[in-house]
Each structure stands twice: as C-alpha cells, then as structure tokens.
Protein backbone atom coordinates (compact mmCIF):
# COMPACT_ATOMS: atom_id res chain seq x y z
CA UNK A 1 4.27 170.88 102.97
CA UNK A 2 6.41 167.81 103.11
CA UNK A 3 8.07 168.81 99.77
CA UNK A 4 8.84 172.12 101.19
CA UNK A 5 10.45 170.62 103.87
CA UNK A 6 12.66 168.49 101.82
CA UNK A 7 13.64 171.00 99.91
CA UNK A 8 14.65 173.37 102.32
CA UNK A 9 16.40 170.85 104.65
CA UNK A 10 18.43 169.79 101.20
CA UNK A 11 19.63 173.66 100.88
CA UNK A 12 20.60 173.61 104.18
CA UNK A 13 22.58 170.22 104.04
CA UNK A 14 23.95 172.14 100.63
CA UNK A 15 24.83 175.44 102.13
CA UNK A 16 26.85 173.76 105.34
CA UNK A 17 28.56 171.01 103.26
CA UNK A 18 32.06 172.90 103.32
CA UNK A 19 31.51 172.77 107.11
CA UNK A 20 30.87 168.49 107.25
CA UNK A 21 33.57 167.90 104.71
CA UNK A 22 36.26 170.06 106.72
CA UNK A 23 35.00 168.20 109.76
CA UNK A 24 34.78 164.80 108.19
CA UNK A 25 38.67 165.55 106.70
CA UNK A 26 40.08 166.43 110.00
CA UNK A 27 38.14 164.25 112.47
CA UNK A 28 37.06 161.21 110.53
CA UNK A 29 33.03 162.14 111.07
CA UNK A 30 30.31 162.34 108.94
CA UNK A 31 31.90 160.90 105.80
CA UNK A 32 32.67 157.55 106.87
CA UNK A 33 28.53 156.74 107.43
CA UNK A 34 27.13 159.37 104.53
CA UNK A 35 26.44 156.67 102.13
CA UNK A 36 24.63 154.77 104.81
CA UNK A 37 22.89 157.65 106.08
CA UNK A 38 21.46 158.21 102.31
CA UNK A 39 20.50 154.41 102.20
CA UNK A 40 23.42 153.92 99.89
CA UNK A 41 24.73 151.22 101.20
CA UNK A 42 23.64 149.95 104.67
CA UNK A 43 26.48 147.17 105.56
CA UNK A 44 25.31 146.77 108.78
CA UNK A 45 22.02 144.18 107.47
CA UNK A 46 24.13 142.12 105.60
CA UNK A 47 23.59 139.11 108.18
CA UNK A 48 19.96 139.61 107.94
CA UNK A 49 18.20 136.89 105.88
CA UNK A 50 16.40 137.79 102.70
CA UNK A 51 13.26 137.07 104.77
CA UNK A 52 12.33 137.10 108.01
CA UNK A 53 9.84 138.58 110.46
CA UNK A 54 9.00 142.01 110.78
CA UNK A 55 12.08 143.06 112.66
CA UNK A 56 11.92 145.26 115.62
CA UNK A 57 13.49 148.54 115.42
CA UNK A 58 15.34 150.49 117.81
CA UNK A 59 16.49 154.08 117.40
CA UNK A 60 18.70 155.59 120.40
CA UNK A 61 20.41 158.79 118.59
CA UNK A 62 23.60 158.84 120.83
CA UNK A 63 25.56 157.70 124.04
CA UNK A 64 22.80 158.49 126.52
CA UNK A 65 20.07 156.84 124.55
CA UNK A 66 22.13 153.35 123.60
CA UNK A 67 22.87 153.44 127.40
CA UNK A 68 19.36 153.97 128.44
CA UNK A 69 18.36 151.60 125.84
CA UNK A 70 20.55 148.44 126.16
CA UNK A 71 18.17 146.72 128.66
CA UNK A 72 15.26 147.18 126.47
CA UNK A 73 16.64 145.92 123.76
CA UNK A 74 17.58 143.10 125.45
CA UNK A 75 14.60 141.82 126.66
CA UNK A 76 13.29 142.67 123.21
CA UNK A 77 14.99 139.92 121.88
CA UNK A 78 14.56 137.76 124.54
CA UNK A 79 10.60 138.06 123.97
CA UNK A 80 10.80 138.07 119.98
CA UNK A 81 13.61 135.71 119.31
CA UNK A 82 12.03 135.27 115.97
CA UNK A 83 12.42 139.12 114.59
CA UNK A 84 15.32 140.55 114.07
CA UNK A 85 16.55 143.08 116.22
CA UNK A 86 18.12 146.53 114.88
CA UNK A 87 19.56 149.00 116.86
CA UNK A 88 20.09 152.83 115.12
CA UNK A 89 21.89 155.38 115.97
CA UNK A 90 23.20 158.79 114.65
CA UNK A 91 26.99 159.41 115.93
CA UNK A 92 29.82 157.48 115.86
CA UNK A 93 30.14 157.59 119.81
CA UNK A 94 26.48 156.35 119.86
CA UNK A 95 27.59 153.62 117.11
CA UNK A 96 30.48 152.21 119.32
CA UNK A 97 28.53 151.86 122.26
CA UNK A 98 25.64 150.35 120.56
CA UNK A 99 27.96 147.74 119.57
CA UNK A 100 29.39 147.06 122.54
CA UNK A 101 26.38 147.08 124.89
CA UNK A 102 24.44 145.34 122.53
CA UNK A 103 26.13 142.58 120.96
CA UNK A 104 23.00 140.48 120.73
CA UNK A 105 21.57 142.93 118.20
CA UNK A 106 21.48 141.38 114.85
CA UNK A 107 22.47 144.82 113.04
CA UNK A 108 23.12 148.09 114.18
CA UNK A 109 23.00 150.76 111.44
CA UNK A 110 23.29 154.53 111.06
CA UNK A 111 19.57 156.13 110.58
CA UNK A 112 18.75 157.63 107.38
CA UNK A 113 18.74 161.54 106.66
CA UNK A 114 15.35 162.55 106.67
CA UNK A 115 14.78 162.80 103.26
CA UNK A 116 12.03 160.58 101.13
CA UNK A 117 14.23 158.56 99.21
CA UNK A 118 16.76 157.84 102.06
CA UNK A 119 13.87 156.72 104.29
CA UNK A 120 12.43 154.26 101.69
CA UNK A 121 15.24 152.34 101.13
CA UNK A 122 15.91 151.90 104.76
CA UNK A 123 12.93 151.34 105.54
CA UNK A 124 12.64 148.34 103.02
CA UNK A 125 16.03 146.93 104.03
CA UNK A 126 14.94 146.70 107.53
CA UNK A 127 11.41 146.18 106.83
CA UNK A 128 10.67 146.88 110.92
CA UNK A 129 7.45 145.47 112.21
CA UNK A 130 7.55 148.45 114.77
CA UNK A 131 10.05 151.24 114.82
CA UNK A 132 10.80 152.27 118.74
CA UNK A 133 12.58 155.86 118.97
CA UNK A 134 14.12 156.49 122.72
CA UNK A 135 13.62 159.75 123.87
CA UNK A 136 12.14 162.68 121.57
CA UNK A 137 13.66 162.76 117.78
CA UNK A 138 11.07 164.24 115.14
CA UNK A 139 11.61 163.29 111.66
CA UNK A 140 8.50 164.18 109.29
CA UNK A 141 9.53 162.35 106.48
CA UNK A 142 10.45 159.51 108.35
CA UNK A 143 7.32 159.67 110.44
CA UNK A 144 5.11 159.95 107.29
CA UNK A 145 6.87 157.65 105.44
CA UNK A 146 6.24 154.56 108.76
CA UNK A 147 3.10 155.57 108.34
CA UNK A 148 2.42 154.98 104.80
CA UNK A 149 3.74 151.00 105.47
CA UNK A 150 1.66 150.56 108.58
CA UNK A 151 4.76 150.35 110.63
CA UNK A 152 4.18 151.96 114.24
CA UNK A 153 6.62 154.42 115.20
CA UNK A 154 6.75 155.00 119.31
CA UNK A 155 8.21 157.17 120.98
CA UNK A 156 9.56 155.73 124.56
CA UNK A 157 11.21 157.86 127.55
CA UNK A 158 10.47 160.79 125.80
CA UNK A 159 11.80 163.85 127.15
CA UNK A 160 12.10 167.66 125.86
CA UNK A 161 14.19 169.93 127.69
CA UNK A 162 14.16 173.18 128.73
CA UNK A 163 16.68 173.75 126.19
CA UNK A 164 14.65 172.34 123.24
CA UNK A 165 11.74 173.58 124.04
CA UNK A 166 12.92 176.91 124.02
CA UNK A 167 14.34 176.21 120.89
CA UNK A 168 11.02 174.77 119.29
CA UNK A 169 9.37 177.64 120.86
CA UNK A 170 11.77 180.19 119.03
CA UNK A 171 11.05 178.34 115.63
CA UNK A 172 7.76 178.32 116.31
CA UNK A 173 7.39 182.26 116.85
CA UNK A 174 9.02 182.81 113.68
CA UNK A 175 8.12 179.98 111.30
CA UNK A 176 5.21 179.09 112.99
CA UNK A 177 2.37 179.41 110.20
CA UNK A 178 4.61 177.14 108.62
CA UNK A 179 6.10 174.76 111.24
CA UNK A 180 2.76 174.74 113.26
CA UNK A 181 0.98 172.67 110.78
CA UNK A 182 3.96 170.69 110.22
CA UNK A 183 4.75 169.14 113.25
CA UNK A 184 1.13 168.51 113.93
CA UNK A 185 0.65 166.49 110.93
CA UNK A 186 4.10 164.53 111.64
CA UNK A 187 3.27 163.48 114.94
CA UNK A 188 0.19 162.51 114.18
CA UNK A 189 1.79 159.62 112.20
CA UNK A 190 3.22 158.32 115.62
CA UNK A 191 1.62 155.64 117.29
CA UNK A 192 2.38 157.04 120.65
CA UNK A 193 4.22 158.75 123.21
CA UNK A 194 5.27 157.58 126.21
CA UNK A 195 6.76 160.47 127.79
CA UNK A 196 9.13 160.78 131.38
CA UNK A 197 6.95 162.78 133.37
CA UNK A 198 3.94 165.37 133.08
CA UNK A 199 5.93 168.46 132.03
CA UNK A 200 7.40 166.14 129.02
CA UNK A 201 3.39 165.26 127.95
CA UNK A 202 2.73 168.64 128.20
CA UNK A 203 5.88 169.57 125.91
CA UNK A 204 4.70 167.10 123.15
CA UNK A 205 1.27 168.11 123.24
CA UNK A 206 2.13 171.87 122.80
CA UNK A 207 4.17 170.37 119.41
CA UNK A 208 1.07 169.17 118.05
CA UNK A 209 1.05 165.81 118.99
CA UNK A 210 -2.26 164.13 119.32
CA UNK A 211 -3.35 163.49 123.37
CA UNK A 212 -5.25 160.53 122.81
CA UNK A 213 -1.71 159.25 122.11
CA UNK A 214 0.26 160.58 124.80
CA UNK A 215 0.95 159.02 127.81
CA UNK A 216 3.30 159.16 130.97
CA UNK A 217 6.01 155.98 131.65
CA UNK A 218 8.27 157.63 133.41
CA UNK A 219 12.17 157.22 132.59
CA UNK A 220 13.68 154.35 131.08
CA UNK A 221 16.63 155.29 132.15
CA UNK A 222 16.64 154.40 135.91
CA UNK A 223 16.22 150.69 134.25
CA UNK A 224 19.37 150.76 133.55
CA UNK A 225 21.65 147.20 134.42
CA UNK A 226 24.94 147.59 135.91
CA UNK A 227 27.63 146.95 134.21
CA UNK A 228 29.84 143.92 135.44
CA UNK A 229 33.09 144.74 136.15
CA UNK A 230 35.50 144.61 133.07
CA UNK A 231 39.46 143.60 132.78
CA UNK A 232 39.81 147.29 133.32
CA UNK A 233 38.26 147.69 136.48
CA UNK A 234 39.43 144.68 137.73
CA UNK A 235 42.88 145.84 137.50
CA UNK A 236 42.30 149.31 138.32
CA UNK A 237 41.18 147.93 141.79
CA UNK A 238 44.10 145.75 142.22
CA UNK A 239 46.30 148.59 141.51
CA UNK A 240 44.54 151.10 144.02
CA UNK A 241 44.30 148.10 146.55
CA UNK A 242 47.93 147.50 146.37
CA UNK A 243 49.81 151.05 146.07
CA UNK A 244 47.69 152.76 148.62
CA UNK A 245 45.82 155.10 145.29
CA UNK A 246 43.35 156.48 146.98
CA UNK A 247 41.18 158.46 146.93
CA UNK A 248 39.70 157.40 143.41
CA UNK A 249 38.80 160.04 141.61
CA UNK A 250 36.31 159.73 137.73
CA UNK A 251 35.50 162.47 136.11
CA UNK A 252 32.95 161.22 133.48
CA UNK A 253 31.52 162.11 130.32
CA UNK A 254 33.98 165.03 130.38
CA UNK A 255 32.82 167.20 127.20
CA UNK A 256 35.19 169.60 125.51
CA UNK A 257 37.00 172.98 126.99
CA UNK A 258 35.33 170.79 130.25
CA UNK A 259 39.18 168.95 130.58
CA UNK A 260 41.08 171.47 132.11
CA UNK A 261 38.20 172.08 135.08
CA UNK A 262 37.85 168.60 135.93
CA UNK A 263 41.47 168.81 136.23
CA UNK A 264 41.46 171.63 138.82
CA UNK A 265 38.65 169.94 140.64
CA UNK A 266 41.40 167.01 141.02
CA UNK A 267 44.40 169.74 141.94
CA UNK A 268 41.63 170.77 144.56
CA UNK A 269 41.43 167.00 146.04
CA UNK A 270 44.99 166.32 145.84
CA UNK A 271 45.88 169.25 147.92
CA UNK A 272 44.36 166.94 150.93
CA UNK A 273 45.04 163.71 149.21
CA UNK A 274 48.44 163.50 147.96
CA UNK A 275 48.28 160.19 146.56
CA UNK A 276 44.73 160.31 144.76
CA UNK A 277 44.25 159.07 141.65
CA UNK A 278 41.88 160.35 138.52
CA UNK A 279 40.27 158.66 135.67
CA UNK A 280 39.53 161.23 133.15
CA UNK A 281 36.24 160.10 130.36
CA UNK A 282 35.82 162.29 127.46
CA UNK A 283 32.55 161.84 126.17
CA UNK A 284 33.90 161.52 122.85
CA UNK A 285 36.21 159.93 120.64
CA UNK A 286 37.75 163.29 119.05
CA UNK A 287 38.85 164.84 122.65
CA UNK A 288 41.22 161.88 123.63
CA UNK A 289 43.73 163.90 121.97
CA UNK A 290 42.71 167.16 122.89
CA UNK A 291 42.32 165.96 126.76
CA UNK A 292 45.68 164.07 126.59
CA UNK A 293 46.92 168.20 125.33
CA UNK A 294 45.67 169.38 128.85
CA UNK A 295 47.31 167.13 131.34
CA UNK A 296 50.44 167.56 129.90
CA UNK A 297 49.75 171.34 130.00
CA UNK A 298 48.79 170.66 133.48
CA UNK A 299 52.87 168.92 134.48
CA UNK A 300 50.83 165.64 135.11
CA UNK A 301 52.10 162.28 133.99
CA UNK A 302 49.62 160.28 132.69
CA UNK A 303 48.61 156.90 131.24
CA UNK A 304 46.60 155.85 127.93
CA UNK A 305 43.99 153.43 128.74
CA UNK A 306 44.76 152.17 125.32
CA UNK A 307 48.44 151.41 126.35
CA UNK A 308 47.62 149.00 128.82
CA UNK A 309 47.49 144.81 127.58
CA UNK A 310 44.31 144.40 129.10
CA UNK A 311 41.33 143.67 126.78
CA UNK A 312 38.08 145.97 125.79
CA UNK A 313 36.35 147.83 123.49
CA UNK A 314 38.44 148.96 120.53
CA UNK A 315 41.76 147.40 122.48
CA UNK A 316 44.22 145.23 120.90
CA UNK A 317 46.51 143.90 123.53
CA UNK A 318 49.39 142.56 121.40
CA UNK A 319 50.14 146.67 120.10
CA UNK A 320 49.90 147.66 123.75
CA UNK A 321 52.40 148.39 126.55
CA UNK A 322 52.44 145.54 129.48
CA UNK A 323 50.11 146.73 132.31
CA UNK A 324 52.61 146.46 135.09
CA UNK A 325 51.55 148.70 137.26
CA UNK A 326 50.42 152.74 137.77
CA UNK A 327 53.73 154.31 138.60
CA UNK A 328 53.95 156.62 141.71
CA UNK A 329 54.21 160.00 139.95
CA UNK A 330 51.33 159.25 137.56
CA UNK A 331 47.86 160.73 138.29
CA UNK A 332 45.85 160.43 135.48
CA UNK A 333 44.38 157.84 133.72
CA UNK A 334 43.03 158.94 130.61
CA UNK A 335 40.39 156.75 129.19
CA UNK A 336 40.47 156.73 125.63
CA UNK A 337 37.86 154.44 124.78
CA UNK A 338 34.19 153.70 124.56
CA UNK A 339 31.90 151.48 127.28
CA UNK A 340 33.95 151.17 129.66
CA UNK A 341 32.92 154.13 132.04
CA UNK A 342 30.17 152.75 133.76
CA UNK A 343 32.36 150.04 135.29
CA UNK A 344 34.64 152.37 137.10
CA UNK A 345 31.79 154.33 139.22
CA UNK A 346 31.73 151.07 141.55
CA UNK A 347 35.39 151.91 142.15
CA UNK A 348 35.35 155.49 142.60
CA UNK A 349 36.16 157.23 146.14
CA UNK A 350 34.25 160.76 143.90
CA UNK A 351 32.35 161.16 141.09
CA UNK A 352 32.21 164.36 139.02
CA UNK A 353 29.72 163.90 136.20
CA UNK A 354 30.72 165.98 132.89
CA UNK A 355 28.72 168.67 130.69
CA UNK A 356 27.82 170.67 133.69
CA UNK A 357 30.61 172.97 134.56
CA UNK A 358 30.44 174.23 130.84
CA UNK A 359 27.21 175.16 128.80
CA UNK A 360 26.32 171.82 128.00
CA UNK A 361 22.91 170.87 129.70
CA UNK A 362 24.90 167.89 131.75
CA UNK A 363 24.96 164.36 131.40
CA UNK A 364 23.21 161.60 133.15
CA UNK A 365 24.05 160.93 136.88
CA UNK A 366 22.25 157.59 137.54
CA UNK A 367 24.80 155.45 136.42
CA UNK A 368 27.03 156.43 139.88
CA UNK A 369 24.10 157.03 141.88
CA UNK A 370 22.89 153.51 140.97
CA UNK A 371 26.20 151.95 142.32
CA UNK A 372 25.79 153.93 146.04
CA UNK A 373 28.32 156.75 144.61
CA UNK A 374 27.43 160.64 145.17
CA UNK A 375 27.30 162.52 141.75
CA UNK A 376 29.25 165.84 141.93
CA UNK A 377 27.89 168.18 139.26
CA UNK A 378 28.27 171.96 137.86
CA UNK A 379 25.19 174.14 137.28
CA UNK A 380 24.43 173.21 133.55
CA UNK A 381 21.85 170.36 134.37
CA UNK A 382 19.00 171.40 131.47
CA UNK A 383 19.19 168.03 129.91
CA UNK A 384 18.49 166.24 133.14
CA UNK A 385 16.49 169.21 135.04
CA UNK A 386 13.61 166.93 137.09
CA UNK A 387 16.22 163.96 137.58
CA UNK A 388 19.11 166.31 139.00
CA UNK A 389 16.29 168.38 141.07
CA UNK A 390 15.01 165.24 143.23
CA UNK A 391 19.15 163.96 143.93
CA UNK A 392 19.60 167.60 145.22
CA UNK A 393 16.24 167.86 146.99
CA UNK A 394 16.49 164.66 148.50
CA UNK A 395 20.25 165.03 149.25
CA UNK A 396 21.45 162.39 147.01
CA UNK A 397 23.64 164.42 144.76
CA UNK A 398 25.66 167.75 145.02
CA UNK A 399 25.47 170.68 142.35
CA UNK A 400 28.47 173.48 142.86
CA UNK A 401 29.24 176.67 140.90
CA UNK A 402 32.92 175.95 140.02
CA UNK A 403 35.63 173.74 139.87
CA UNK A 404 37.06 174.88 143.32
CA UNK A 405 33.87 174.26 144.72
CA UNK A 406 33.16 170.81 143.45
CA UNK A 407 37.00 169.51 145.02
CA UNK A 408 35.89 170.83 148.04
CA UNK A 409 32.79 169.15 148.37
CA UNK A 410 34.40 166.01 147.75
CA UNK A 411 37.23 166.57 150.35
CA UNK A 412 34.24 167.16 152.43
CA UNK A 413 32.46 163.77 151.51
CA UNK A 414 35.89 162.01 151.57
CA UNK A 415 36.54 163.20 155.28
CA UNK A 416 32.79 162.39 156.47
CA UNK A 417 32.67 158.57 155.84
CA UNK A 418 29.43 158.81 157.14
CA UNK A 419 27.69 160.98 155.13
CA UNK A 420 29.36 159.74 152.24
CA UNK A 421 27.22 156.63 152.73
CA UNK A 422 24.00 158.05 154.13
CA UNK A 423 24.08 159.98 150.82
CA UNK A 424 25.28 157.26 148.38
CA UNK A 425 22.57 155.17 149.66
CA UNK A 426 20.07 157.88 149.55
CA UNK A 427 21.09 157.84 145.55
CA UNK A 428 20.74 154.25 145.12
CA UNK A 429 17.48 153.77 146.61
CA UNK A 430 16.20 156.66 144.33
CA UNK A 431 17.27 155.05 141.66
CA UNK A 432 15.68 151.63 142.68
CA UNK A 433 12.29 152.98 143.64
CA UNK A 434 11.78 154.46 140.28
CA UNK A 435 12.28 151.69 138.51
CA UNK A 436 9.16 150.64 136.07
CA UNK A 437 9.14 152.85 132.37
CA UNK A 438 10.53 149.47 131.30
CA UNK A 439 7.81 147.45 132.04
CA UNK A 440 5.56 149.88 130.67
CA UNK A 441 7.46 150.24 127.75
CA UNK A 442 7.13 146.10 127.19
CA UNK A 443 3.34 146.24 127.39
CA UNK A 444 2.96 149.14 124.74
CA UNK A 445 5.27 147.74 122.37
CA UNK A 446 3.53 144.27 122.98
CA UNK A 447 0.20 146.11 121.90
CA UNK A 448 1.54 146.52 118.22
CA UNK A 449 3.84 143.19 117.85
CA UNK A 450 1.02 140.52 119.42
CA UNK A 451 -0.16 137.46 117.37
CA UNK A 452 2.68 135.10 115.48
CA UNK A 453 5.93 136.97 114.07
CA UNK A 454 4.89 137.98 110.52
C-alpha cells in the first residue's frame, strides 16, 4: 500500500517536473530547497550539536501556520531549554517568516518530500523527540515512518476546510477502495488530533482517523502575540502624523490578479479622502513585481518599501534611498517584504484582508481584529469559514461582494467614528475571549515530552 503510494506520487513528481523546473528558472522556487527537501543536504542543522536531546519539532507549512505558530514555539523553548527547537516549513514565504518570527529557533529547515528515503534521513538529522504539525498536513510515509522510531506526531489547530474536504471527498469517491484504507492506516500512526472546533473532529474522523485520538482545542491562532511596532511602522506613523495622510489604508495578504481590486477599493476611498494613503501586502515574494506592474498601470506614484533606509527583514539600508519623507503625489506604499504586515494594522484608518475578492478561500483576519481594527473582506472566506461567520454575526467584521462595495463600507466606517470603535472593539474582545488552544496545546505536548530531556 505504502509502496504503491510512493510509486505513484514519484510518477507524478516525474510527469510535472517540466512544470517545477520552468517555475524554479523563472521565479527562483522549488530548486533552491530540492536537495533539502530530498534530505540531501539539510544546512539548516548545522548548529545543532552531534548530540543532544530529543529535539522538539515544529511543522507550520506556510505564512498562516508560522504566524499562528510563533507563540507556541516560543514557549516551547522556554519550557525545554534543553532540546533543540526546529521549526519546518514548505514555501519560501513560510521559510522567511519562520525566520524572522522565530529567531530563537535553533534551525529552521524545509520538510522532506514524502518519500521513504527522504523522511529517514531527516528524520535522523533532527532526531525529534515529538514532531508537532500545525493545522492538518497528511503525509503517510512520514506518518509511518515517526511511527516506526516512537516519535509522536500531533496534530495541533487542526482544521479542514470546506474546500479540502470536498477535495478529499472527490478522491475518495473515485480512489476510494484504494485511498480509504490508506489514510486510515496513516493516521492511525498519529498520536493525536487536536482539532479547532467540532465540524474539524468530525472532518478527521470521516478520513479515518482514530476517535480515541481526536480531540477539540479550539484555534491556536487567536493566541497569537502582537507584533511590536517595527522601524517601519514607526516611521510610517510619523509620516501620516506629520503630512496630514490620512485615512490609512492596508490592504493585506493581497494574493495575485487580487492587486488591481484592492486598488479600486482605494480609488473608491480616495474619492472622499483625497489625501489617503495605502499600503499594499502581497502575500508573496513573486507578486512584488507583478503588483508594482499594476499601480503604475493604475497612474499612481508609488514607493518600494525596500527603498527606504530604515531596517527589517531582508533590508539593507546602505543600498537604499534616504527615507525623507512620503511625497504629496504618492499613494502607495508597496510592501515588498516579509513580517512586517502585522505591525501596520495598529496604524491603519481600514483594513481590507486579501484572498477574498478572488477565488482564494481568504486569509486570516485576527491579526487586525486583535489590534481593535475592522477587517473588510470579499466573499471567498472557505479557509476561515467558522472564524469569518462569528466577526460577521457578531458585527465585528464586514464581508462585501466587490471592490466598489468594500470602499464604500469603509467610507462608511471612516465617517461613523463611532461605530468604527463599537465594532473594532467588538473584534478585539472576540479575539481575547477565545483565547486558550495554546494552553491546551502545552498540556498535550507535555504528555509525550515529561520526565528528563533524553
């Protein structure tokens, strides 16, 4: 079964190839990790010693799960200064952030393709005590492979979507006296679930996982610690403070063909607010350029985060332009770089979150709501169905059909101080009372790591 399942996942890596090489070529992806991926060369350990403790283990795929993630981690190695901490991920978004919201990690690596002899080798370089995967990645090999060491793998915040589960659930008719049997023998190998809400338990269960195992813990993600504010936003609020740029517009986590509508929801606000001010985030790395391609389509002058002399992730201030102020006819400020979003929802007059005017599923809206702000979103919210459902029932949050419709709403907000606040608040004190899947994620993990460091 497992063989099987090597062997067709290795055709399919074979039949795309042409696809990851044209992509690596042209955007720099895939290539640049491949031999780390295959447990090649993992240059990420090297500062590990050639023993130590069982080291703990912490895969977060992507952007939203290193986010989610970071204050887990940290109290991880607060509590187990002893083991070593490594932090996983699979893109090179996910990779950036991890290192720059967790630079107490002693490694952070890219995880292996799921294929027996990648997982081995990993798996003895980081020989992990316990293996901790955030949210809901299934990896047979990898699961059966944990297993055969007697290292726990457990899941933590899971979460399947709608999308997913549809997906599974389309597999499943099709491949299922094949995939059925599969899953339910991978998942057995877990040590346990601890999944966001009922619907989530339900999901795994259907999989195959075992329900002895699975158990609710709610979302690790409204555990999230604010950011403090960074040279960036420090300035950004001088410079809106002293040339009247208000109001402050971010559109984040901005995903691609996405640019161009955030930038009409903007045209929409400056039509009331001539001297507004936006801070466009594309979620990733490879549509800075792209994004940079629509505002000047737009006839908007812009800045380059990157151009400014102010320090941050990726920045080098002595190849940068001084920082001496936004001009008047600029309107954009295009942030091209990683971890530095989260810091600019305290600043912002309106917040558009990204992935929901296109088919994306959405992105996560806590991060504003946890500052007091009122997330503006489009109506692609799969990804985040139950957590954008209780903003919107609870009037915390705003979902709109369009572009035109989401710059209205926040000319709306912008014109009724009042609600503005009644509703930011609203969001914050969501966010606070839900607090708690981290504590419950401590004591589980606790469960498999207690007695000395071995």
């Amino acid at each position: 079964m497992y063989f099987l399942y090597s062997v067709l996942t290795g055709l399919a890596a074979l039949l795309t190839s042409p696809y990851w090489l044209i992509q690596g070529l042209r955007r720099g992806k895939y290539l640049s990790n491949l031999g780390e991926r295959l447990g090649l060369s993992i240059s990420g350990l090297e500062k590990l010693p050639a023993e130590h403790p069982g080291s703990i283990w912490i895969h977060a795929v992507s952007v939203g799960e290193a986010l989610s993630g970071a204050t887990l981690a940290r109290r991880l190695k607060d509590s187990y200064p002893q083991r070593p901490l490594v932090v996983s991920t699979t893109t090179l978004t996910g990779y950036a952030l991890a290192k720059e919201r967790m630079p107490f990690a002693d490694a952070v690596v890219y995880f292996p393709l799921d294929w027996a002899f990648s997982v081995c080798r990993v798996l003895e370089a980081v020989k992990p005590a316990i293996v901790i995967i955030l949210e809901t990645e299934i990896w047979p090999n990898f699961l059966r492979e944990s297993a055969r060491r007697n290292i726990p793998v457990l899941f933590v915040s899971g979460r399947i979507s709608d999308r997913s589960f549809a997906r599974w659930q389309r597999y499943l008719n099709v491949f299922g006296f094949y995939l059925t049997p599969l899953l339910k023998s991978a998942l057995s190998y877990a040590a346990g679930f601890l999944m966001q809400s009922e619907q989530d338990a339900d999901r795994i269960r259907a999989l195959g996982a075992p329900s002895e195992k699975v158990t609710l813990s709610g979302n690790l993600k409204y555990d999230l610690e604010l950011p403090a504010p960074t040279p960036l936003a420090k300035w950004l609020e001088e410079e809106c403070t002293r040339h009247g740029r208000r109001p402050l517009i971010v559109a984040g986590s901005v995903v691609a063909t996405e640019e161009p509508l955030a930038l009409l929801v903007f045209g929409v606000v400056q039509g009331d607010f001539p001297k507004a001010l936006l801070v466009l985030a594309p979620r990733k790395p490879e549509r800075f350029a792209p994004a940079a391609e629509f505002i000047e389509e737009s006839h908007r002058k812009y800045l380059l985060r990157s151009e400014l002399a102010l320090p941050g992730p990726g920045i080098s201030p002595s190849a940068s332009a001084s920082p001496n102020g936004i001009p008047d006819d600029v309107t954009v400020l295009l942030l091209d770089s990683i971890g530095e979003l989260a810091s600019l929802y305290r600043l912002a007059d309106g917040v558009f979150v990204g992935g929901s005017l296109v088919d994306s599923g959405g992105h996560n809206i806590l991060e504003p709501a946890a500052f007091g702000k009122v997330p503006v979103f489009g109506p692609s919210m799969e990804n985040f169905t139950a957590i954008a459902a209780r903003f919107l029932e609870s009037k915390a949050a705003i979902q709109v059909e369009s572009p035109e419709d989401a710059g209205v709403e926040m000319i709306h907000l912008l014109k009724d101080p009042e609600k503005m606040r009644r509703m930011g608040s609203t969001a914050r004190q969501l966010v606070e009372s839900s607090r708690g899947a981290l504590d419950r994620a401590l004591t589980a993990i606790s469960q498999h790591l207690s007695g000395p460091a071995r």
